[in-house]
Protein backbone atom coordinates (compact mmCIF):
# COMPACT_ATOMS: atom_id res chain seq x y z
CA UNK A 1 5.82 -15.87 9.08
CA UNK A 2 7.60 -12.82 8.20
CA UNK A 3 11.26 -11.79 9.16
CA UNK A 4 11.29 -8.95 12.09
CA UNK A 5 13.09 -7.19 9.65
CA UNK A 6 10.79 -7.53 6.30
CA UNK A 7 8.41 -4.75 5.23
CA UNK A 8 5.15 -4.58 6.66
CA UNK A 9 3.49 -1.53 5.79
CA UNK A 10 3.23 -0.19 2.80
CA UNK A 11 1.64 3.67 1.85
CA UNK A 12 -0.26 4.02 -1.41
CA UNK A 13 -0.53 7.30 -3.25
CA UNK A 14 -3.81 6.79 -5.21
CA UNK A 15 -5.49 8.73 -8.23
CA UNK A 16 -8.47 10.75 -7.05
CA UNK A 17 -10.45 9.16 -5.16
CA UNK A 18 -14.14 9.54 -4.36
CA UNK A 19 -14.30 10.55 -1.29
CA UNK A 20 -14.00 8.64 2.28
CA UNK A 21 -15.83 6.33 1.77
CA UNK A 22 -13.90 4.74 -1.34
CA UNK A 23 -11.22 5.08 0.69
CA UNK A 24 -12.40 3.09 3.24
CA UNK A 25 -13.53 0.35 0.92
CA UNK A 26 -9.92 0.15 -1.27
CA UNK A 27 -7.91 -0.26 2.20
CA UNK A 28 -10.54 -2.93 3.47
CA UNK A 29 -9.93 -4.50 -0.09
CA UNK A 30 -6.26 -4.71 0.37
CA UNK A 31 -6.46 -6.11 3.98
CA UNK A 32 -7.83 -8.88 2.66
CA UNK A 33 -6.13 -9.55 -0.07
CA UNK A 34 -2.65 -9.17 2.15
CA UNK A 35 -3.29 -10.67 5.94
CA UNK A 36 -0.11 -9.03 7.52
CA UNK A 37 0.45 -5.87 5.74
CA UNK A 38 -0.97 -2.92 6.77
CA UNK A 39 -1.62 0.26 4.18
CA UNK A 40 -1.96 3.70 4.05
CA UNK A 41 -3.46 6.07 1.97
CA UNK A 42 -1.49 9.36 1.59
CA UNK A 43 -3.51 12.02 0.55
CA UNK A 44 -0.93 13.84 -1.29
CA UNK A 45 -0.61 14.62 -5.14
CA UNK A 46 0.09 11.26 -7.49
CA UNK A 47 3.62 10.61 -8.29
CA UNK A 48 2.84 8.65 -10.82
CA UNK A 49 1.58 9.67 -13.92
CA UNK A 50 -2.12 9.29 -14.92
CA UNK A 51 -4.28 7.03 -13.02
CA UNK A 52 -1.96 4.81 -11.51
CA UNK A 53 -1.30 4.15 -7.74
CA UNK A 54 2.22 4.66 -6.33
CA UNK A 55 2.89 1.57 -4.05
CA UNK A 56 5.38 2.30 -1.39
CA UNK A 57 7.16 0.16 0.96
CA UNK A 58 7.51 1.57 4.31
CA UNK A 59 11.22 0.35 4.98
CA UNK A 60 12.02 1.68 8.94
CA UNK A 61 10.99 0.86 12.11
CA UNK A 62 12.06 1.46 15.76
CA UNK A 63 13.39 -1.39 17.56
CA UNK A 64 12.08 -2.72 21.23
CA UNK A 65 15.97 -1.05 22.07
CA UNK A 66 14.41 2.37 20.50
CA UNK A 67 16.68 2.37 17.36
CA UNK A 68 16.02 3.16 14.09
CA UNK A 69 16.48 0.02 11.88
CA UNK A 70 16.13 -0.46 7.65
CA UNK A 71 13.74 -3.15 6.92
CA UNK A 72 14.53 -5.51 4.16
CA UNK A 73 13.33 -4.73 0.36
CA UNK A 74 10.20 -6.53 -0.27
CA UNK A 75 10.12 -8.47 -3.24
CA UNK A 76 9.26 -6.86 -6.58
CA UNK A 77 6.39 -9.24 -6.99
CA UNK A 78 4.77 -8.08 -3.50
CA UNK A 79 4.96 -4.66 -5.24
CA UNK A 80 3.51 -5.85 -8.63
CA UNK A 81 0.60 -7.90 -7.00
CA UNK A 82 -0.53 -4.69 -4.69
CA UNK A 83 -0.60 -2.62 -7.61
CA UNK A 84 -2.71 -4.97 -9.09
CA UNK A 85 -4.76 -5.20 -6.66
CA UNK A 86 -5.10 -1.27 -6.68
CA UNK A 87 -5.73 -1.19 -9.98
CA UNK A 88 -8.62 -3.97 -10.33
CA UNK A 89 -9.92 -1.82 -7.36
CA UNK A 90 -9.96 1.28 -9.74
CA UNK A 91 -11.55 -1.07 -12.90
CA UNK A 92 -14.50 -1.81 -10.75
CA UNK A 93 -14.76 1.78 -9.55
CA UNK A 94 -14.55 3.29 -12.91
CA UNK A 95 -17.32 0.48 -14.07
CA UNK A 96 -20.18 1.44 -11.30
């Protein structure tokens, strides 16, 4: 169970994709690989360089008081595995 206060959401700045439909299959792919995080794609340039995917943490919500709150930093592992994840998503990809 995760702290109120952990992140939750992350957004993921991809290479070029496909289309919609890739899209729709790499966010389905992360879902289930992480029950309890929800993702975004931004459809904005890379910030990384070359073909990797920028993973970041969404880190505020609003509070049932209607405050602004700062989550806590997820743990550089969460990071590393969702990138991983990404980027076995873009090996299989790159392989069909």
């Amino acid at each position: 169970m995760h702290d109120p206060k952990d992140v939750t959401a992350f957004t993921i700045v991809p290479p070029p994709l496909r289309g919609r439909r890739e899209s729709v299959r790499l966010m389905a792919h992360l879902r289930r690989l992480f029950p309890g995080y929800s993702f975004k794609l931004a459809a904005i340039a890379p910030v990384d360089a070359g073909d990797r995917f920028g993973i970041y943490p969404v880190m505020n919500f609003i509070g049932a008081d209607n405050r602004s709150y700062v989550c806590n930093e997820p743990p550089n592992w969460l990071i590393g595995e969702i990138r991983s994840a990404c980027h076995a998503f873009g090996d299989r990809r790159m392989a069909a």
